[in-house]
PDB file of N, CA and C in Angstrom:
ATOM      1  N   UNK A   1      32.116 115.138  60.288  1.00  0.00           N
ATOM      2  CA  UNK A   1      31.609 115.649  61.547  1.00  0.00           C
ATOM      3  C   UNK A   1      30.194 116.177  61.336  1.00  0.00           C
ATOM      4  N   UNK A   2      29.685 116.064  62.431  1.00  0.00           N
ATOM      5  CA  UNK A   2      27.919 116.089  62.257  1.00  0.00           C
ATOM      6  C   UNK A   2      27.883 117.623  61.892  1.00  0.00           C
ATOM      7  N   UNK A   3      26.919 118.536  61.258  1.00  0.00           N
ATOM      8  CA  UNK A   3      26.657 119.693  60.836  1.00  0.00           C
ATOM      9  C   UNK A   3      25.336 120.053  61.921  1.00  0.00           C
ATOM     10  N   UNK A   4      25.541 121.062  62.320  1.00  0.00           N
ATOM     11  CA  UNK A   4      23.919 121.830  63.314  1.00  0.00           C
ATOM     12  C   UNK A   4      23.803 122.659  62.281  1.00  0.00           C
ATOM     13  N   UNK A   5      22.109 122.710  62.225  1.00  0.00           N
ATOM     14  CA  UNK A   5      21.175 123.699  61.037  1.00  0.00           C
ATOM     15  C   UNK A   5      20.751 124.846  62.310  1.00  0.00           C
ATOM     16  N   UNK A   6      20.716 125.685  61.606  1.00  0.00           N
ATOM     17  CA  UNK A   6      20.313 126.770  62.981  1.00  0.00           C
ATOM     18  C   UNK A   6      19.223 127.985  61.848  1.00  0.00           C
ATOM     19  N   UNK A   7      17.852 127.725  61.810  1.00  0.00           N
ATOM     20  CA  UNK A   7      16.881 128.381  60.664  1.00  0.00           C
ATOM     21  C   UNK A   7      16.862 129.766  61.415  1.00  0.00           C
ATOM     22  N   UNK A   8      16.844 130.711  60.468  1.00  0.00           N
ATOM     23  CA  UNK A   8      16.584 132.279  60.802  1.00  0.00           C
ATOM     24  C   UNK A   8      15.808 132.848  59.676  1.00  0.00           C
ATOM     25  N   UNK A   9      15.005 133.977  59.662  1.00  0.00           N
ATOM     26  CA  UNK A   9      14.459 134.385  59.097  1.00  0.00           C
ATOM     27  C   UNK A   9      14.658 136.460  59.340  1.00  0.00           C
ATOM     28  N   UNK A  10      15.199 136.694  57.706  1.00  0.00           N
ATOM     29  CA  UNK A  10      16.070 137.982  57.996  1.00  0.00           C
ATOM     30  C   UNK A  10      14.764 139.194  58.741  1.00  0.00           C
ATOM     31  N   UNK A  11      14.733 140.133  59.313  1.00  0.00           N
ATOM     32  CA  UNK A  11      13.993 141.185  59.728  1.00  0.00           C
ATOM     33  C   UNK A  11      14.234 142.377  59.079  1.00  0.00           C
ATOM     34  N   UNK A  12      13.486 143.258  59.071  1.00  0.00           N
ATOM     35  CA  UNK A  12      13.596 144.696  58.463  1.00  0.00           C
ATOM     36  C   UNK A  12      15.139 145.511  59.183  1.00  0.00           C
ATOM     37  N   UNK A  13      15.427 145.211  60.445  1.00  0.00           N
ATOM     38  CA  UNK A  13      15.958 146.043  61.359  1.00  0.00           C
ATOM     39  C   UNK A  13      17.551 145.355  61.258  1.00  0.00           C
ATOM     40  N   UNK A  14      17.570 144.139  60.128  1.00  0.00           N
ATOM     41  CA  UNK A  14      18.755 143.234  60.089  1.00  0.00           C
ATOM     42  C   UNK A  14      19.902 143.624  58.604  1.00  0.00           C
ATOM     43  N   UNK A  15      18.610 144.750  57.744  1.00  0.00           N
ATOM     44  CA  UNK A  15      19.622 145.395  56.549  1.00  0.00           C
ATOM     45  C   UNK A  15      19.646 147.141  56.545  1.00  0.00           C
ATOM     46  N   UNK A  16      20.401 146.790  55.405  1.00  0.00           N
ATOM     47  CA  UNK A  16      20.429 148.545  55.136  1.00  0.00           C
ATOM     48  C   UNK A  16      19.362 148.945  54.909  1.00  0.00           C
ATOM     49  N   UNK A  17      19.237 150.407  53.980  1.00  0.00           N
ATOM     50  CA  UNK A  17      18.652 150.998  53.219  1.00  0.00           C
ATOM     51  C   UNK A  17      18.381 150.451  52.393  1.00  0.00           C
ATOM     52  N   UNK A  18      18.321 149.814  51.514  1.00  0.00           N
ATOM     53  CA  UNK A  18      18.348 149.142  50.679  1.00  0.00           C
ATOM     54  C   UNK A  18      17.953 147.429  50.698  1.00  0.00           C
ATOM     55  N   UNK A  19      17.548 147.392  51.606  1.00  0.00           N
ATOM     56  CA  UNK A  19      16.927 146.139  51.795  1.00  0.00           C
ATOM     57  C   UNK A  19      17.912 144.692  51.698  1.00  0.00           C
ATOM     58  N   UNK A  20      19.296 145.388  51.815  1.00  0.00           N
ATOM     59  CA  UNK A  20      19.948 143.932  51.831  1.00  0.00           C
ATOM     60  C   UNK A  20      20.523 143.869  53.064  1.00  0.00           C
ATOM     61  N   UNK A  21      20.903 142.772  53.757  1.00  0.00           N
ATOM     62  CA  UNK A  21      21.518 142.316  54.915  1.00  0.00           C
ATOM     63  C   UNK A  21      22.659 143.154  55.051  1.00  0.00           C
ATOM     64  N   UNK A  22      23.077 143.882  55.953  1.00  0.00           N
ATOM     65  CA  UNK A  22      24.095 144.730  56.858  1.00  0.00           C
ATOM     66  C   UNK A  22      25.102 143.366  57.123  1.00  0.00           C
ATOM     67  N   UNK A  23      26.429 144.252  56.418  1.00  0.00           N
ATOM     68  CA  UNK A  23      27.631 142.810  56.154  1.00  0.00           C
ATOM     69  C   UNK A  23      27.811 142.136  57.875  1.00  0.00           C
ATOM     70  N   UNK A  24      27.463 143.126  59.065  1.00  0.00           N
ATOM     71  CA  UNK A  24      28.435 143.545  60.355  1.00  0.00           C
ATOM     72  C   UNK A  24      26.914 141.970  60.930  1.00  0.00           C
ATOM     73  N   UNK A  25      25.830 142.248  60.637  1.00  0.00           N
ATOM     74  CA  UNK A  25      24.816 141.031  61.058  1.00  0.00           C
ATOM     75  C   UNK A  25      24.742 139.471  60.851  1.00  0.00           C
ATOM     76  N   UNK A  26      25.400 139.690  59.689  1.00  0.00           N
ATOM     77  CA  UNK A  26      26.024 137.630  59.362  1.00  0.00           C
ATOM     78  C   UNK A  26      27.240 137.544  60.562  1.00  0.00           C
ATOM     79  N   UNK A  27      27.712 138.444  60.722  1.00  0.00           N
ATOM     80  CA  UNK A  27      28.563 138.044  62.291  1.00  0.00           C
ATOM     81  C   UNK A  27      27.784 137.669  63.380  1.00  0.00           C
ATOM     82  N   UNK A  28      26.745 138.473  63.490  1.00  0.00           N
ATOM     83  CA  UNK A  28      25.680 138.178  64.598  1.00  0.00           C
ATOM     84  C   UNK A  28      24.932 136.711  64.522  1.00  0.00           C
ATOM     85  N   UNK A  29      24.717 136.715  63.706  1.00  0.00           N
ATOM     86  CA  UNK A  29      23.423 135.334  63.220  1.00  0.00           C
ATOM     87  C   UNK A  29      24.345 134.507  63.199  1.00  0.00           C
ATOM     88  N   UNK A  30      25.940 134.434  62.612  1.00  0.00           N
ATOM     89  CA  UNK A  30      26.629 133.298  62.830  1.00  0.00           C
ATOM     90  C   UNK A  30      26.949 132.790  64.349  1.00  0.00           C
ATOM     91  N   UNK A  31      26.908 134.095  65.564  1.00  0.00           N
ATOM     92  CA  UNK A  31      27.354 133.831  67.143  1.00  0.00           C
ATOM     93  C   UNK A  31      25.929 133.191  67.511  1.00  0.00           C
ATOM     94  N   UNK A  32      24.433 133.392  67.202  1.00  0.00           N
ATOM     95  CA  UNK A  32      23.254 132.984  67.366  1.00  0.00           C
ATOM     96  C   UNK A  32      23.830 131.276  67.165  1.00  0.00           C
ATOM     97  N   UNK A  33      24.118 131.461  65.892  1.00  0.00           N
ATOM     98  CA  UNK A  33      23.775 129.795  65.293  1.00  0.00           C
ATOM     99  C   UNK A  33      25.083 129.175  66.253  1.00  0.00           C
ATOM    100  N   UNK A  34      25.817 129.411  66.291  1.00  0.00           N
ATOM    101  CA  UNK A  34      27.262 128.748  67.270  1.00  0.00           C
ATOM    102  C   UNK A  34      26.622 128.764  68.678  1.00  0.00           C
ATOM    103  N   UNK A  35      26.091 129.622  69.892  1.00  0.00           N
ATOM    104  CA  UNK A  35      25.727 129.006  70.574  1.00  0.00           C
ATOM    105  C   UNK A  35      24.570 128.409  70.711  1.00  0.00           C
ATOM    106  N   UNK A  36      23.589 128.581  69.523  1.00  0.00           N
ATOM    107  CA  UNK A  36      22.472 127.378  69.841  1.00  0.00           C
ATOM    108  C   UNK A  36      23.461 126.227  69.212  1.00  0.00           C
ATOM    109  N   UNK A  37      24.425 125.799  68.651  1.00  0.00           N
ATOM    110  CA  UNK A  37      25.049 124.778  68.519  1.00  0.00           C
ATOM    111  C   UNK A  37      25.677 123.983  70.017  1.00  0.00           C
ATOM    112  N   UNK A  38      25.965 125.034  70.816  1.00  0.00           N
ATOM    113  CA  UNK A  38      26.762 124.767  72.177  1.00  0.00           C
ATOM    114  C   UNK A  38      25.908 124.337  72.652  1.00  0.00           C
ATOM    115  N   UNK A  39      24.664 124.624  72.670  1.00  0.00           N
ATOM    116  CA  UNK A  39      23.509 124.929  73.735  1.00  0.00           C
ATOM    117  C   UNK A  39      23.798 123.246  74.686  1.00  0.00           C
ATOM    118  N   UNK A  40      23.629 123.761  76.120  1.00  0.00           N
ATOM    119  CA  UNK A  40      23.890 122.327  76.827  1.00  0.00           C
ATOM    120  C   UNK A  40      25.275 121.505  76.824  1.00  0.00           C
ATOM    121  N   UNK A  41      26.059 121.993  76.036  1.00  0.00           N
ATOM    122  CA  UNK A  41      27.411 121.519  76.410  1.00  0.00           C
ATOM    123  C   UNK A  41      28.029 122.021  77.441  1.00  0.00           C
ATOM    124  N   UNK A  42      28.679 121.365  78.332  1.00  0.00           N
ATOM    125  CA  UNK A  42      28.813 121.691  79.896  1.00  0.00           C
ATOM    126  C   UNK A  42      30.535 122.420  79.673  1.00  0.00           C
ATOM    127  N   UNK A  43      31.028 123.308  79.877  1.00  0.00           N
ATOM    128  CA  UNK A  43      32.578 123.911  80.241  1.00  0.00           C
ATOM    129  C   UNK A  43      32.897 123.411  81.401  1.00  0.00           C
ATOM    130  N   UNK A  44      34.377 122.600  80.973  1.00  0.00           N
ATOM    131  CA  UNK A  44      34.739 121.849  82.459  1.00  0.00           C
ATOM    132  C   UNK A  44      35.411 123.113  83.401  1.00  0.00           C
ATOM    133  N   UNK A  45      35.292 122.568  84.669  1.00  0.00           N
ATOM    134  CA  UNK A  45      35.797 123.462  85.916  1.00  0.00           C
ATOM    135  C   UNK A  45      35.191 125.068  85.938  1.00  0.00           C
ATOM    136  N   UNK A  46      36.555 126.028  85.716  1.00  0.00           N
ATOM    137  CA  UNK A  46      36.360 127.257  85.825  1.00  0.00           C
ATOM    138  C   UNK A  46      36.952 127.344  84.287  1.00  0.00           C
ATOM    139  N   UNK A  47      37.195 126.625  83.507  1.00  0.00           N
ATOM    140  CA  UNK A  47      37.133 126.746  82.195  1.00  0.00           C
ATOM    141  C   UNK A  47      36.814 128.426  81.431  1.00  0.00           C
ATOM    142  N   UNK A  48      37.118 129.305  80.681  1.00  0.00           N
ATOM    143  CA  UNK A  48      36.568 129.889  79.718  1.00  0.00           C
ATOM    144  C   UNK A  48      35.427 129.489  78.839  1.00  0.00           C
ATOM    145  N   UNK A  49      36.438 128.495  78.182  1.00  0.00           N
ATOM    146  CA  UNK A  49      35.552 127.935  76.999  1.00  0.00           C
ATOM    147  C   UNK A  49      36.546 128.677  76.317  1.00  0.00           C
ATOM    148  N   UNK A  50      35.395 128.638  74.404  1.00  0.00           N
ATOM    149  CA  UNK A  50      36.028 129.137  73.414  1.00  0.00           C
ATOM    150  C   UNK A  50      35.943 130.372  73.134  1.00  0.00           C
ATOM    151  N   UNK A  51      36.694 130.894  72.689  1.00  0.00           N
ATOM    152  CA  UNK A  51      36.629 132.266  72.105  1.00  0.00           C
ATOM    153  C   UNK A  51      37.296 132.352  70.477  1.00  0.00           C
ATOM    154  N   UNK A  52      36.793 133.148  69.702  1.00  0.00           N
ATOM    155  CA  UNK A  52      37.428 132.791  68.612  1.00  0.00           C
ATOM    156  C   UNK A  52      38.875 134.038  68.425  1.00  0.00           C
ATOM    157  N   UNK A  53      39.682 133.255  67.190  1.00  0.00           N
ATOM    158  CA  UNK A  53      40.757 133.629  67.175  1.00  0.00           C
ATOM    159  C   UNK A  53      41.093 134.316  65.907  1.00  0.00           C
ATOM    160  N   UNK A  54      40.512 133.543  64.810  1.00  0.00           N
ATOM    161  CA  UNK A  54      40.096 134.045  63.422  1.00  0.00           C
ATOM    162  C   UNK A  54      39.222 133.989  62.874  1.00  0.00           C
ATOM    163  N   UNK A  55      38.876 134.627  61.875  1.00  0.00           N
ATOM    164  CA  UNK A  55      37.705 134.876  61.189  1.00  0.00           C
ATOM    165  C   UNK A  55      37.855 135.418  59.770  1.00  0.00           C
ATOM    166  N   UNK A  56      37.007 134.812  58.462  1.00  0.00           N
ATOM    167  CA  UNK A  56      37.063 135.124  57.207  1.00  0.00           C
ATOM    168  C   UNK A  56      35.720 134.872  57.069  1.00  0.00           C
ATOM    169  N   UNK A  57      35.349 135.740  56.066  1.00  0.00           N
ATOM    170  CA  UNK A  57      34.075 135.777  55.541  1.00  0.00           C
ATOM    171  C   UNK A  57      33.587 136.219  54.020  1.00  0.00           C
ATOM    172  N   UNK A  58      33.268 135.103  53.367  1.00  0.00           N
ATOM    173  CA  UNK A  58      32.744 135.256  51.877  1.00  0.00           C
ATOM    174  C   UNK A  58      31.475 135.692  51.822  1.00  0.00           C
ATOM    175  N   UNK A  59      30.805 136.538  51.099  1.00  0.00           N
ATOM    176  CA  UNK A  59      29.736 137.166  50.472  1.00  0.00           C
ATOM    177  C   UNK A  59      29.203 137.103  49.319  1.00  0.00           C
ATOM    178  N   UNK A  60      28.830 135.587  49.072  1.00  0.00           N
ATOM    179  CA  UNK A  60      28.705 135.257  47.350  1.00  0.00           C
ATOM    180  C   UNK A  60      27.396 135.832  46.964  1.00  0.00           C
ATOM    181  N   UNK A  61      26.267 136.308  48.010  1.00  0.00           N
ATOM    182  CA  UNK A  61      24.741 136.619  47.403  1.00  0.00           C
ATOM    183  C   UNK A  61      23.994 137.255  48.402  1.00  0.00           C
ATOM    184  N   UNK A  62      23.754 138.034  48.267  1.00  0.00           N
ATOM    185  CA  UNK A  62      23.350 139.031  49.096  1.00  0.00           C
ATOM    186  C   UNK A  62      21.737 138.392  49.647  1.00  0.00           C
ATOM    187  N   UNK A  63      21.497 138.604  51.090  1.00  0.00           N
ATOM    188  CA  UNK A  63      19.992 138.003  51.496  1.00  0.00           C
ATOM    189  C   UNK A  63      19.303 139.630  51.810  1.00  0.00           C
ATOM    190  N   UNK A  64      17.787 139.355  52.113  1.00  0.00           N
ATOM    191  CA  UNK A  64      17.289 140.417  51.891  1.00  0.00           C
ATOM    192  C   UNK A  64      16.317 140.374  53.166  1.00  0.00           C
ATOM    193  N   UNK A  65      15.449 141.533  53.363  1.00  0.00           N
ATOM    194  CA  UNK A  65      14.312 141.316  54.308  1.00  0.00           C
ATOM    195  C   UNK A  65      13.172 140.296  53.793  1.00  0.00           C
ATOM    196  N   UNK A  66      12.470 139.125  54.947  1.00  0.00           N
ATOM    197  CA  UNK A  66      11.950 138.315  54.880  1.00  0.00           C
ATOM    198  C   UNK A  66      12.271 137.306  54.089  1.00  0.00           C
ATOM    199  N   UNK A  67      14.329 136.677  53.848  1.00  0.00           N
ATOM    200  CA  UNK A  67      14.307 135.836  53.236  1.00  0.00           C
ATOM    201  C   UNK A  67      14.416 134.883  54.358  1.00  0.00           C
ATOM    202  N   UNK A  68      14.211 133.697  54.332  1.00  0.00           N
ATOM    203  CA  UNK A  68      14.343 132.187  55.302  1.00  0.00           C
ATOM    204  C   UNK A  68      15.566 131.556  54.541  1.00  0.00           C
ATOM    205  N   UNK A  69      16.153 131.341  55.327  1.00  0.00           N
ATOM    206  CA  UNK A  69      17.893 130.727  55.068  1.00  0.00           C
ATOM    207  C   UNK A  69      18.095 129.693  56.733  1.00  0.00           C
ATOM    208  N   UNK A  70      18.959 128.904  56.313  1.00  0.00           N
ATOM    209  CA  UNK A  70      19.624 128.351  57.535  1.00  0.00           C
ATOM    210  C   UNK A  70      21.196 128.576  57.468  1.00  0.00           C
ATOM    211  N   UNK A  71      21.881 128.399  58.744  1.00  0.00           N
ATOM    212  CA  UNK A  71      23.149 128.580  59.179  1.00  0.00           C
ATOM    213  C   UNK A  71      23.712 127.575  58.702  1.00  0.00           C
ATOM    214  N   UNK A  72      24.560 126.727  58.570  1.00  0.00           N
ATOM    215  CA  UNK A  72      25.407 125.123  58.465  1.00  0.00           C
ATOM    216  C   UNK A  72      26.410 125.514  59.469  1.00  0.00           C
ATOM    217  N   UNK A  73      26.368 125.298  60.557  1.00  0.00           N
ATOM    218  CA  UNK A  73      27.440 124.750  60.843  1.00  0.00           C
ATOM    219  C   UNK A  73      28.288 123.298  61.468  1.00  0.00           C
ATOM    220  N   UNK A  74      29.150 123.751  61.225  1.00  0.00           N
ATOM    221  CA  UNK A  74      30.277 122.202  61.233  1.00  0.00           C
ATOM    222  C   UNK A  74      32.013 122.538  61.611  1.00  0.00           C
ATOM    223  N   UNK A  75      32.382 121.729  63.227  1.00  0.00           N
ATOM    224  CA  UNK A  75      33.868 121.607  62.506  1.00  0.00           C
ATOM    225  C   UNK A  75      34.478 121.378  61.502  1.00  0.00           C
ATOM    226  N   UNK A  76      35.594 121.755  60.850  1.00  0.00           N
ATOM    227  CA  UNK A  76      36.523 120.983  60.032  1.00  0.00           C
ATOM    228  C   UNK A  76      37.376 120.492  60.685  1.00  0.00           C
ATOM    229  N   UNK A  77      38.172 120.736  62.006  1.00  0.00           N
ATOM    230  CA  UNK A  77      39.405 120.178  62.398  1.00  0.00           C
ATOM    231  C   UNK A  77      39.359 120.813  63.626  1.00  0.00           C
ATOM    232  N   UNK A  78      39.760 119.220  64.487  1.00  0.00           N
ATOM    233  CA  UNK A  78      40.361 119.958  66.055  1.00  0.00           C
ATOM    234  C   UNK A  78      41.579 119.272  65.927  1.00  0.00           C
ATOM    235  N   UNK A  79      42.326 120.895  66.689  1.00  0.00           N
ATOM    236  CA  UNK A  79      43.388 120.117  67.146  1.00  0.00           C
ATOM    237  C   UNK A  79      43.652 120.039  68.914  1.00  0.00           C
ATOM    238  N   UNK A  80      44.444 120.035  69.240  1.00  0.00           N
ATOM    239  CA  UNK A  80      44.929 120.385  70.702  1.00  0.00           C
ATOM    240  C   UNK A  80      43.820 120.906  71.828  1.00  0.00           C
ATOM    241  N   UNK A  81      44.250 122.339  71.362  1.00  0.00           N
ATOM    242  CA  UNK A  81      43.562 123.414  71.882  1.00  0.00           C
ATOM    243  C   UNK A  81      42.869 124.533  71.028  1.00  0.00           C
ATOM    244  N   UNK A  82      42.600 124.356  69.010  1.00  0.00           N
ATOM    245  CA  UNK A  82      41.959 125.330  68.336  1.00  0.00           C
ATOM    246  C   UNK A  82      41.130 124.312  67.818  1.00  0.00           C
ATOM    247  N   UNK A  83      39.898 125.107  67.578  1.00  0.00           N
ATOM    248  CA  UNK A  83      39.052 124.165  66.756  1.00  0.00           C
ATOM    249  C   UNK A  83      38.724 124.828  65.095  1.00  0.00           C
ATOM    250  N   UNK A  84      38.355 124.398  64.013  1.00  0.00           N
ATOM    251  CA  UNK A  84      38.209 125.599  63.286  1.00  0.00           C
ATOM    252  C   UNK A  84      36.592 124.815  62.548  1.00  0.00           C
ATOM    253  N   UNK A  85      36.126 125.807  62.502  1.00  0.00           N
ATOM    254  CA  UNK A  85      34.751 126.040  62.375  1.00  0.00           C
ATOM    255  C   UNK A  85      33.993 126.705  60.930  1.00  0.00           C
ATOM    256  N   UNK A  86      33.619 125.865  60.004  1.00  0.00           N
ATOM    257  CA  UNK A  86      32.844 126.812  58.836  1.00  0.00           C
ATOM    258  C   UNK A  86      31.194 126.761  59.212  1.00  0.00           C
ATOM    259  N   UNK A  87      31.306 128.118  58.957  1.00  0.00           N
ATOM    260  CA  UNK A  87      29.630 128.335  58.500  1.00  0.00           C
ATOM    261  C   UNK A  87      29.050 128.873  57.415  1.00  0.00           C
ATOM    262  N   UNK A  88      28.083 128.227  57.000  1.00  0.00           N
ATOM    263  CA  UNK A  88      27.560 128.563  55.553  1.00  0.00           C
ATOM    264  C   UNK A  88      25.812 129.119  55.580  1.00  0.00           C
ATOM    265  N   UNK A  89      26.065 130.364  55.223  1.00  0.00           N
ATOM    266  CA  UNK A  89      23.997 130.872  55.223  1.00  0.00           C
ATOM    267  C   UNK A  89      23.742 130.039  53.824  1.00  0.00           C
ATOM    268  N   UNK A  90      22.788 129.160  54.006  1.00  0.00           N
ATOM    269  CA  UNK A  90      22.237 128.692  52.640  1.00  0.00           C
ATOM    270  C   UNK A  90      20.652 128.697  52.650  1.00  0.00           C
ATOM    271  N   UNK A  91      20.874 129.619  51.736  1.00  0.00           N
ATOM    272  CA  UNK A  91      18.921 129.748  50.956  1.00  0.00           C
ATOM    273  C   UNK A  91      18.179 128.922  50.220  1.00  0.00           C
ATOM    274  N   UNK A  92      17.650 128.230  50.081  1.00  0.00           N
ATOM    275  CA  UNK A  92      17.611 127.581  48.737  1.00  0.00           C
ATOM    276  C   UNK A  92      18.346 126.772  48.110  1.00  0.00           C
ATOM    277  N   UNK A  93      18.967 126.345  48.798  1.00  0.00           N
ATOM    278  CA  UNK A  93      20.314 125.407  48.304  1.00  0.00           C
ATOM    279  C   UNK A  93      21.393 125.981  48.071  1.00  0.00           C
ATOM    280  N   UNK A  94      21.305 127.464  48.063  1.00  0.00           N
ATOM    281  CA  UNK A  94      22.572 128.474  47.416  1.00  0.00           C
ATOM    282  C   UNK A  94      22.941 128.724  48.878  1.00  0.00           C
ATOM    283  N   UNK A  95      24.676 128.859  48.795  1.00  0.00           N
ATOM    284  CA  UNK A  95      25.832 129.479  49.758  1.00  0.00           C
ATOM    285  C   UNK A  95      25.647 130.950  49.435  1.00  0.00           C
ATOM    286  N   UNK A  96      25.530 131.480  50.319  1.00  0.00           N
ATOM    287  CA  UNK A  96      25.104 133.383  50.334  1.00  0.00           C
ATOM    288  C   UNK A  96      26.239 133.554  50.919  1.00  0.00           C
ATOM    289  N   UNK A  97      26.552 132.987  52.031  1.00  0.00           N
ATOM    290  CA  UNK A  97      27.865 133.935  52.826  1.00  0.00           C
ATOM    291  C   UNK A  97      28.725 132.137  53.356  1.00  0.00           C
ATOM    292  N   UNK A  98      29.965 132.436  53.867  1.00  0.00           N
ATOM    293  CA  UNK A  98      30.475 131.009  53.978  1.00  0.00           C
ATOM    294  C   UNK A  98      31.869 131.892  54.976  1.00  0.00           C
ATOM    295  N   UNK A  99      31.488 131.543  56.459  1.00  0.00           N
ATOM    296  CA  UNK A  99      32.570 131.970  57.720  1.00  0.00           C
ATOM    297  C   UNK A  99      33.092 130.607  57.951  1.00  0.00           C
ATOM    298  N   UNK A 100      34.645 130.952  57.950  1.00  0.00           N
ATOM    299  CA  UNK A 100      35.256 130.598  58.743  1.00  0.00           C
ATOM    300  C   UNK A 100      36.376 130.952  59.751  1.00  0.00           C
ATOM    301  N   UNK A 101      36.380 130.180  60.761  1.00  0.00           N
ATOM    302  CA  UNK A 101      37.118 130.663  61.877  1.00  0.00           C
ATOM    303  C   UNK A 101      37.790 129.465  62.657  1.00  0.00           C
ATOM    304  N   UNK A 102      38.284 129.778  63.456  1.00  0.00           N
ATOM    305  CA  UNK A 102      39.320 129.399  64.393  1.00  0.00           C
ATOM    306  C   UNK A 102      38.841 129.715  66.141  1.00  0.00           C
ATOM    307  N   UNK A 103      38.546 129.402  67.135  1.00  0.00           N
ATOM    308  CA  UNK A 103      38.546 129.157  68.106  1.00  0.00           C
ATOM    309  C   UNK A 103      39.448 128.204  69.121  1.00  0.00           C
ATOM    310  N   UNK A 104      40.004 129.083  69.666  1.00  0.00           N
ATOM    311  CA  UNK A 104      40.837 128.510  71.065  1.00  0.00           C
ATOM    312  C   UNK A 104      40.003 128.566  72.148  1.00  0.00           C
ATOM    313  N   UNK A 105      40.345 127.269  72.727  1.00  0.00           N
ATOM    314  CA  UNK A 105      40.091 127.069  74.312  1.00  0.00           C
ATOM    315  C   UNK A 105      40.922 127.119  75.169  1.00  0.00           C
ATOM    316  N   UNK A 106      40.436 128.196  76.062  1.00  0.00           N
ATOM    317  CA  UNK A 106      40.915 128.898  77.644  1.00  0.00           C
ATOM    318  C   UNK A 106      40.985 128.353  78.788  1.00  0.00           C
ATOM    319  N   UNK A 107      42.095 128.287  79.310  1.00  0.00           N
ATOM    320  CA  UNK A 107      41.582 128.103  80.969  1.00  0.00           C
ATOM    321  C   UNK A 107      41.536 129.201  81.349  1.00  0.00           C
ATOM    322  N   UNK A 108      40.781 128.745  83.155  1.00  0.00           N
ATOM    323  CA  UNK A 108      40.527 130.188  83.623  1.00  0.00           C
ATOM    324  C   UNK A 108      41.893 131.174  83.737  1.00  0.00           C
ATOM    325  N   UNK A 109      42.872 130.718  83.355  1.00  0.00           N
ATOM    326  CA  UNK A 109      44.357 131.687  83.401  1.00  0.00           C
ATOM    327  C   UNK A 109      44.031 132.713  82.345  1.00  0.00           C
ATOM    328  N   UNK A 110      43.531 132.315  81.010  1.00  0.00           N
ATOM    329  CA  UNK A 110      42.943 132.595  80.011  1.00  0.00           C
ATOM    330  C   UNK A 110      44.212 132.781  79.014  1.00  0.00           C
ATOM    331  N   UNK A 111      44.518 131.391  78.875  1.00  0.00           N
ATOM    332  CA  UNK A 111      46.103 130.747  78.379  1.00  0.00           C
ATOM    333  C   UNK A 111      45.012 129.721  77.266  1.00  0.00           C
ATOM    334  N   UNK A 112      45.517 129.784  76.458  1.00  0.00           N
ATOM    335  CA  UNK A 112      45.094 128.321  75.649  1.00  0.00           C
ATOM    336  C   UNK A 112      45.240 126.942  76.275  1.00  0.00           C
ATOM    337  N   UNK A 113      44.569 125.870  76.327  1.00  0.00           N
ATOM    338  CA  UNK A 113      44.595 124.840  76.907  1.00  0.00           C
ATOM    339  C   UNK A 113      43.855 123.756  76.145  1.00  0.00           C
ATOM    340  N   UNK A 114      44.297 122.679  76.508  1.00  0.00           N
ATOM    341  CA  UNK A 114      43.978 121.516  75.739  1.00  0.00           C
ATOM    342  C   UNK A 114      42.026 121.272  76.311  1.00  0.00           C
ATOM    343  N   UNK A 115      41.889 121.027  74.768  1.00  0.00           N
ATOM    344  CA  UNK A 115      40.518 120.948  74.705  1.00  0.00           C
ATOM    345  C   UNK A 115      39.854 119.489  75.510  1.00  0.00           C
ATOM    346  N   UNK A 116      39.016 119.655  76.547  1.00  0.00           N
ATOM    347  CA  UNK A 116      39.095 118.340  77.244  1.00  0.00           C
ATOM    348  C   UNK A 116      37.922 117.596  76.526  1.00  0.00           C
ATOM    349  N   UNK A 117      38.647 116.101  76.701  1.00  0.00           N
ATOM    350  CA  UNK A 117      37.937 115.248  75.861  1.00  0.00           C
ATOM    351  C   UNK A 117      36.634 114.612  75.990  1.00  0.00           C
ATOM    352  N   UNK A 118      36.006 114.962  76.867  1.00  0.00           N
ATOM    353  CA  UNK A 118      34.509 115.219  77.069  1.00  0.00           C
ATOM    354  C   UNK A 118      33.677 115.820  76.795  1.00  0.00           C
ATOM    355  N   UNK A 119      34.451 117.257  76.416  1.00  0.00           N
ATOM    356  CA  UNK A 119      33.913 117.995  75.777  1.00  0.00           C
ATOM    357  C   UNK A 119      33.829 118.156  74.375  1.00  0.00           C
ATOM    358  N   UNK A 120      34.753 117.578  73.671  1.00  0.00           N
ATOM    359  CA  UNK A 120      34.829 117.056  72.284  1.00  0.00           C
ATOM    360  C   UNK A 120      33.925 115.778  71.912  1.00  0.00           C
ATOM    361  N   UNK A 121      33.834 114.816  72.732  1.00  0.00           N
ATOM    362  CA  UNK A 121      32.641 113.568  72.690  1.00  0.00           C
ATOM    363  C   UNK A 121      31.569 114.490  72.249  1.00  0.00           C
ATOM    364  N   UNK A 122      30.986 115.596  73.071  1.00  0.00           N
ATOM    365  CA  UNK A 122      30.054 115.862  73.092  1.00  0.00           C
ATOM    366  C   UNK A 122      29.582 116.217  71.642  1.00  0.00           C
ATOM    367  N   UNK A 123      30.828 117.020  71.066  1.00  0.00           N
ATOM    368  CA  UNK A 123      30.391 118.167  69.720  1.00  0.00           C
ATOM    369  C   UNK A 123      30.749 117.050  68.636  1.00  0.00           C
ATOM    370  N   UNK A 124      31.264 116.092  68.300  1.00  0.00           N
ATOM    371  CA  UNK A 124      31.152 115.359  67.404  1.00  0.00           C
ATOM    372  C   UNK A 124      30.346 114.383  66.503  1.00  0.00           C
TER     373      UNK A 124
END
């Protein structure tokens, strides 16, 4: 499945004291890089869309102020109605942090529902 690069570049206001990335902000920069991944994909009807369901997150290397890294992301697997999703910050060729998760799709009941297949054309 195709991978979206999503480039960021860390800010002063994005770590600690200490000049390394705040663990709670690779959550942030990963929701950045996921909907510029969406960006322009249409939600059928009164749809939700996705919301996620799980989430894990590795911390192999800590990034710092003014490092340049990109996002990876990529499905691994749809099924039905969950999709599951890794993302990888890579610097330099090195994996710094590596999310993955799980996302279900909603109808407007806000019930899980089968992921419509137009909308899957799209992200593949």
């Amino acid at each position: 499945m195709k991978t979206h690069v999503f480039p960021f570049t860390i800010a002063y206001a994005d770590t600690d004291a200490e000049g390394i990335v705040y663990h709670a902000r690779y959550l942030e920069i990963a929701e950045r890089a996921r909907m510029n991944w969406l960006r322009g994909h249409v939600v059928v009807g009164d749809d939700i869309g996705f919301v996620i369901r799980e989430l894990n997150i590795k911390y192999l290397q800590p990034l710092r102020a003014a490092d340049d890294f990109v996002v990876e992301t990529r499905m691994t697997d749809i099924g039905a109605a969950i999709v599951k999703i890794e993302q990888k910050f890579v610097k330099d060729g090195n994996d710094c942090a590596i999310i993955n998760l799980k996302v279900v799709y909603l109808g407007a009941d806000m019930r899980p529902k089968r992921i419509p297949e137009e909308f899957i054309a799209q992200l593949v």
